[in-house]
Protein backbone atom coordinates (compact mmCIF):
# COMPACT_ATOMS: atom_id res chain seq x y z
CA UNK A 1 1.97 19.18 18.03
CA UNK A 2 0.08 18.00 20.94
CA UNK A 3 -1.39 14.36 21.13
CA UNK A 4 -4.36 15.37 21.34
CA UNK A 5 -4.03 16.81 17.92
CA UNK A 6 -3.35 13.13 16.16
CA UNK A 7 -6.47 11.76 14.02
CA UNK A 8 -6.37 8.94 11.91
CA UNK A 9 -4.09 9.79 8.45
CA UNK A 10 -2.10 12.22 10.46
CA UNK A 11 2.25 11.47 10.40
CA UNK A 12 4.38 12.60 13.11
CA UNK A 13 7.61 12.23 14.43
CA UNK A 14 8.23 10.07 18.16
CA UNK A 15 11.61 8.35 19.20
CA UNK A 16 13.40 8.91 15.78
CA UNK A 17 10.53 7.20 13.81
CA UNK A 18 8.16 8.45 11.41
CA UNK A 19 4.58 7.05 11.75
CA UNK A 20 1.10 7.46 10.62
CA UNK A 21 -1.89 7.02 12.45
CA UNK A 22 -4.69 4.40 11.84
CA UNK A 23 -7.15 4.50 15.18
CA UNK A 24 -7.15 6.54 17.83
CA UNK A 25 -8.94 7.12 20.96
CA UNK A 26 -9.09 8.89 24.40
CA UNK A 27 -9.88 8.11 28.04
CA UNK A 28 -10.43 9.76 31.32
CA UNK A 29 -11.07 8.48 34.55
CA UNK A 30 -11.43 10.54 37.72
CA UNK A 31 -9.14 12.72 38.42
CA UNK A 32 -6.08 11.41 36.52
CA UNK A 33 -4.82 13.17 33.21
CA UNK A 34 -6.24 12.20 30.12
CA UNK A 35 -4.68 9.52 28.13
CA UNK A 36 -4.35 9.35 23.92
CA UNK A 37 -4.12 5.53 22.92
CA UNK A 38 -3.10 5.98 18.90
CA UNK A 39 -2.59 2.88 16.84
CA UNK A 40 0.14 3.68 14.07
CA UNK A 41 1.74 2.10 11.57
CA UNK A 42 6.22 2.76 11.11
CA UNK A 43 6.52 4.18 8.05
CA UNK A 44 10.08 3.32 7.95
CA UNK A 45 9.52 -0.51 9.05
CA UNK A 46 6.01 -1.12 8.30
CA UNK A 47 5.36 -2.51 11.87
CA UNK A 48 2.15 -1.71 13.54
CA UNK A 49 1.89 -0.64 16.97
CA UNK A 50 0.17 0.82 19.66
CA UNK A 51 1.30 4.05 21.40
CA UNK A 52 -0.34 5.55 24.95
CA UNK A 53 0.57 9.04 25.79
CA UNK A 54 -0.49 11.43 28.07
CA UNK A 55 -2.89 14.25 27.82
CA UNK A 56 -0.36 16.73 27.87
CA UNK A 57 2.64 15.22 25.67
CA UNK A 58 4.02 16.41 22.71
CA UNK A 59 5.41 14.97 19.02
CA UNK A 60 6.96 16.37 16.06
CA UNK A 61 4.62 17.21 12.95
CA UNK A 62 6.32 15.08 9.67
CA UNK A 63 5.69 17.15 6.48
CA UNK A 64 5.41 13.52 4.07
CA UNK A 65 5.91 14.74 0.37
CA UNK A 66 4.07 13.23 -2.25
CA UNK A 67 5.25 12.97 -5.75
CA UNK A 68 3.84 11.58 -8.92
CA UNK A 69 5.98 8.69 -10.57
CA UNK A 70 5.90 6.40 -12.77
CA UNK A 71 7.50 2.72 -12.37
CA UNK A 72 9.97 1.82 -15.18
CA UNK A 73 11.10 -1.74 -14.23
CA UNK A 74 13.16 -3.87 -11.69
CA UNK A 75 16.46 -5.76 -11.70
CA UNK A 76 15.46 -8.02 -8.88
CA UNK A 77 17.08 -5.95 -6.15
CA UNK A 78 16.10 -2.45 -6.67
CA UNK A 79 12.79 -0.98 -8.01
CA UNK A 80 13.74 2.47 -10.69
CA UNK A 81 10.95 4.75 -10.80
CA UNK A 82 11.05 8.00 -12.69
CA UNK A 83 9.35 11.68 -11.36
CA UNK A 84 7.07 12.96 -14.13
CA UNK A 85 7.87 16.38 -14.10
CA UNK A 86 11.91 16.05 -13.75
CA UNK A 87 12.97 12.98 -15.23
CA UNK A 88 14.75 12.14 -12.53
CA UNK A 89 15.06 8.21 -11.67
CA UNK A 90 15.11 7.35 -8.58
CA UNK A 91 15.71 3.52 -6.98
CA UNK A 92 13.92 1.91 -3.99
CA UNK A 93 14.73 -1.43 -2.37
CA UNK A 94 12.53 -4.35 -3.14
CA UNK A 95 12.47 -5.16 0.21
CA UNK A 96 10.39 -2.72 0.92
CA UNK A 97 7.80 -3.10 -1.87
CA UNK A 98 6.70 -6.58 -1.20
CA UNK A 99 3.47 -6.31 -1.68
CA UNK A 100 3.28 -3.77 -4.28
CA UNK A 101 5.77 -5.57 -6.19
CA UNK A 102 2.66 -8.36 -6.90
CA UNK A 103 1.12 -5.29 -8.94
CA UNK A 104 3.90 -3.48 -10.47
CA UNK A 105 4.09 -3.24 -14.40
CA UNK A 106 6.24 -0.86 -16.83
CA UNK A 107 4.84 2.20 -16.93
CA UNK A 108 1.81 2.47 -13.95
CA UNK A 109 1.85 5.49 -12.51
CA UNK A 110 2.16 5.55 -8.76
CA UNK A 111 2.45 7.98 -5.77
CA UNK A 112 5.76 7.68 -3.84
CA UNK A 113 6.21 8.94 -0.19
CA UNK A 114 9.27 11.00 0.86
CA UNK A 115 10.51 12.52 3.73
CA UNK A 116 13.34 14.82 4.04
CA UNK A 117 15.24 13.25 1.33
CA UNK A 118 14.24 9.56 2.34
CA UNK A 119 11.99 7.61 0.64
CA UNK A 120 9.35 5.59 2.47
CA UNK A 121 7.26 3.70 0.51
CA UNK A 122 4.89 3.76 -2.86
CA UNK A 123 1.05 4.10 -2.69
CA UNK A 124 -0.27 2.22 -5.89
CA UNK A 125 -4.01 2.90 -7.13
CA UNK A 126 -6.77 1.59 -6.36
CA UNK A 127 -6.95 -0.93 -9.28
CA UNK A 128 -4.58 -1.87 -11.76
CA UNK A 129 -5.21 -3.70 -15.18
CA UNK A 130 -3.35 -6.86 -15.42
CA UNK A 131 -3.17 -9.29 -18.26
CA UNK A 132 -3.91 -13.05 -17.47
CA UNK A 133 -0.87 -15.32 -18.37
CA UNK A 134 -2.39 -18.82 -17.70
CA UNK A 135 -5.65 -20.02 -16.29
CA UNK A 136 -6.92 -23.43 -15.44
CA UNK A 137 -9.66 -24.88 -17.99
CA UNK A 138 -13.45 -24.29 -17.15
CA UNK A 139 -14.79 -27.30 -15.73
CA UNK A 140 -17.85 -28.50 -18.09
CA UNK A 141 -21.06 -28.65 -16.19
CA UNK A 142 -19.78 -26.13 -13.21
CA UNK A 143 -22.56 -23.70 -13.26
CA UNK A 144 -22.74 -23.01 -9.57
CA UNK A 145 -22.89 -19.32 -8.95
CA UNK A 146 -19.84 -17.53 -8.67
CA UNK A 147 -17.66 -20.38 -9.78
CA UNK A 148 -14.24 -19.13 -9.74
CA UNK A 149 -10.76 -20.99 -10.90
CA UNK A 150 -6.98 -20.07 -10.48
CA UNK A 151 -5.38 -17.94 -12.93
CA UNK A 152 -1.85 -16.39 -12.92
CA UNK A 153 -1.30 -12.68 -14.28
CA UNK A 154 1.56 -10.89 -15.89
CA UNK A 155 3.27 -10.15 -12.50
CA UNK A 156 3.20 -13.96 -11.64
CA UNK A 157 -0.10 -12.91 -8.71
CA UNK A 158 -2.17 -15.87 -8.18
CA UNK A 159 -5.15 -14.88 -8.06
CA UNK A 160 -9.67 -16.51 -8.33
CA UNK A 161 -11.16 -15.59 -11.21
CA UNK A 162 -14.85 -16.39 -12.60
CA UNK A 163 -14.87 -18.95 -15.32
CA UNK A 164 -15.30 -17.02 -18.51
CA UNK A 165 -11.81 -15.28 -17.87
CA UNK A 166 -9.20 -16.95 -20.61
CA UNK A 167 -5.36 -16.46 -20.94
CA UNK A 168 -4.87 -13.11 -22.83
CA UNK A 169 -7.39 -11.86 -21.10
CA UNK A 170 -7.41 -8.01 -19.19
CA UNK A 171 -8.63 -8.24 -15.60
CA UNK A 172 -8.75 -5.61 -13.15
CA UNK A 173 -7.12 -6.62 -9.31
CA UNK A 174 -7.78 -4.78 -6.27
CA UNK A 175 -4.19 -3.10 -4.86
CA UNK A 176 -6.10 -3.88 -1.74
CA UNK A 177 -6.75 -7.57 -1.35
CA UNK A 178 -5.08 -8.61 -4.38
CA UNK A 179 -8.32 -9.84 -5.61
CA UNK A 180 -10.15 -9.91 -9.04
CA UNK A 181 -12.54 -7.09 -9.97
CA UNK A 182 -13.76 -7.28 -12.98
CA UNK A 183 -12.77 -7.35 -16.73
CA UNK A 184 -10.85 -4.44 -18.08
């Protein structure tokens, strides 16, 4: 596939690693060859870098399967996550769920990301329903607007929340920022 080719979304193969690209641009000056500045993320380490090629290079196209799973639970070092269709279970490091793991209950249905045979990450949705666990008491007289105080949910996420949210309560959190929503 030629470089010229990459737009944001797009995976590909370059030096062994698979990546996916976030930005990309293009520049000419004069009479020299074009060059293809593409900012990418590692799907394999999660690093983010950026990449300058030349009009005329080449990388490999990487065919990223997509399956539909659902999350089943932890044990602290792996996650086990079953294919809907199959049955199958299949394990991924929590190393390499750090984030997601701040969103992860029994049962969600999630998207996981596999290439040839090797998983490389989970996409969650866009919001997930979480139950609050504890919350700090409303301060009497604190009107302002938008007054917000801390509250811990199921998954042990810290997270703002406006004052009329109570322990026991259903909030929805952005995958995103990690940041309230609204009520479920």
């Amino acid at each position: 596939m030629q470089v010229n080719d990459l737009r944001p979304g797009t995976t590909f193969l370059y030096e062994g690693n698979i990546f996916v690209v976030i930005d990309q641009s293009f520049s000419k000056t004069g009479r020299q060859q074009g060059k293809v500045t593409v900012k990418v993320k590692n799907l394999r380490t999660g690093a983010r870098v950026e990449i300058t090629f030349t009009g005329g290079d080449k990388v490999g196209k990487a065919m990223i399967e997509r399956k539909d799973m659902q999350y089943l639970y932890n044990d602290g070092n792996e996650a086990y996550l079953m294919d809907t269709e199959t049955y199958e279970q299949v394990q991924i490091p929590m190393t390499k769920l750090e984030w997601e793991s701040k969103f992860l209950i029994d049962g969600l249905m999630i998207k996981m990301a596999e290439y040839d045979g090797e998983i490389l990450g989970i996409a969650l949705p866009d919001k997930v329903e979480l139950t609050v666990t504890s919350a700090e008491a409303a301060v009497k007289g604190d009107t302002t607007s938008g007054a917000q105080k801390k509250a811990v949910v199921e998954t042990g996420l810290e997270i703002q929340v406006p004052l009329f949210v109570n322990e026991g309560t259903k909030v929805l959190i952005s995958t995103i920022d990690g940041k309230y929503s609204g009520r479920a």
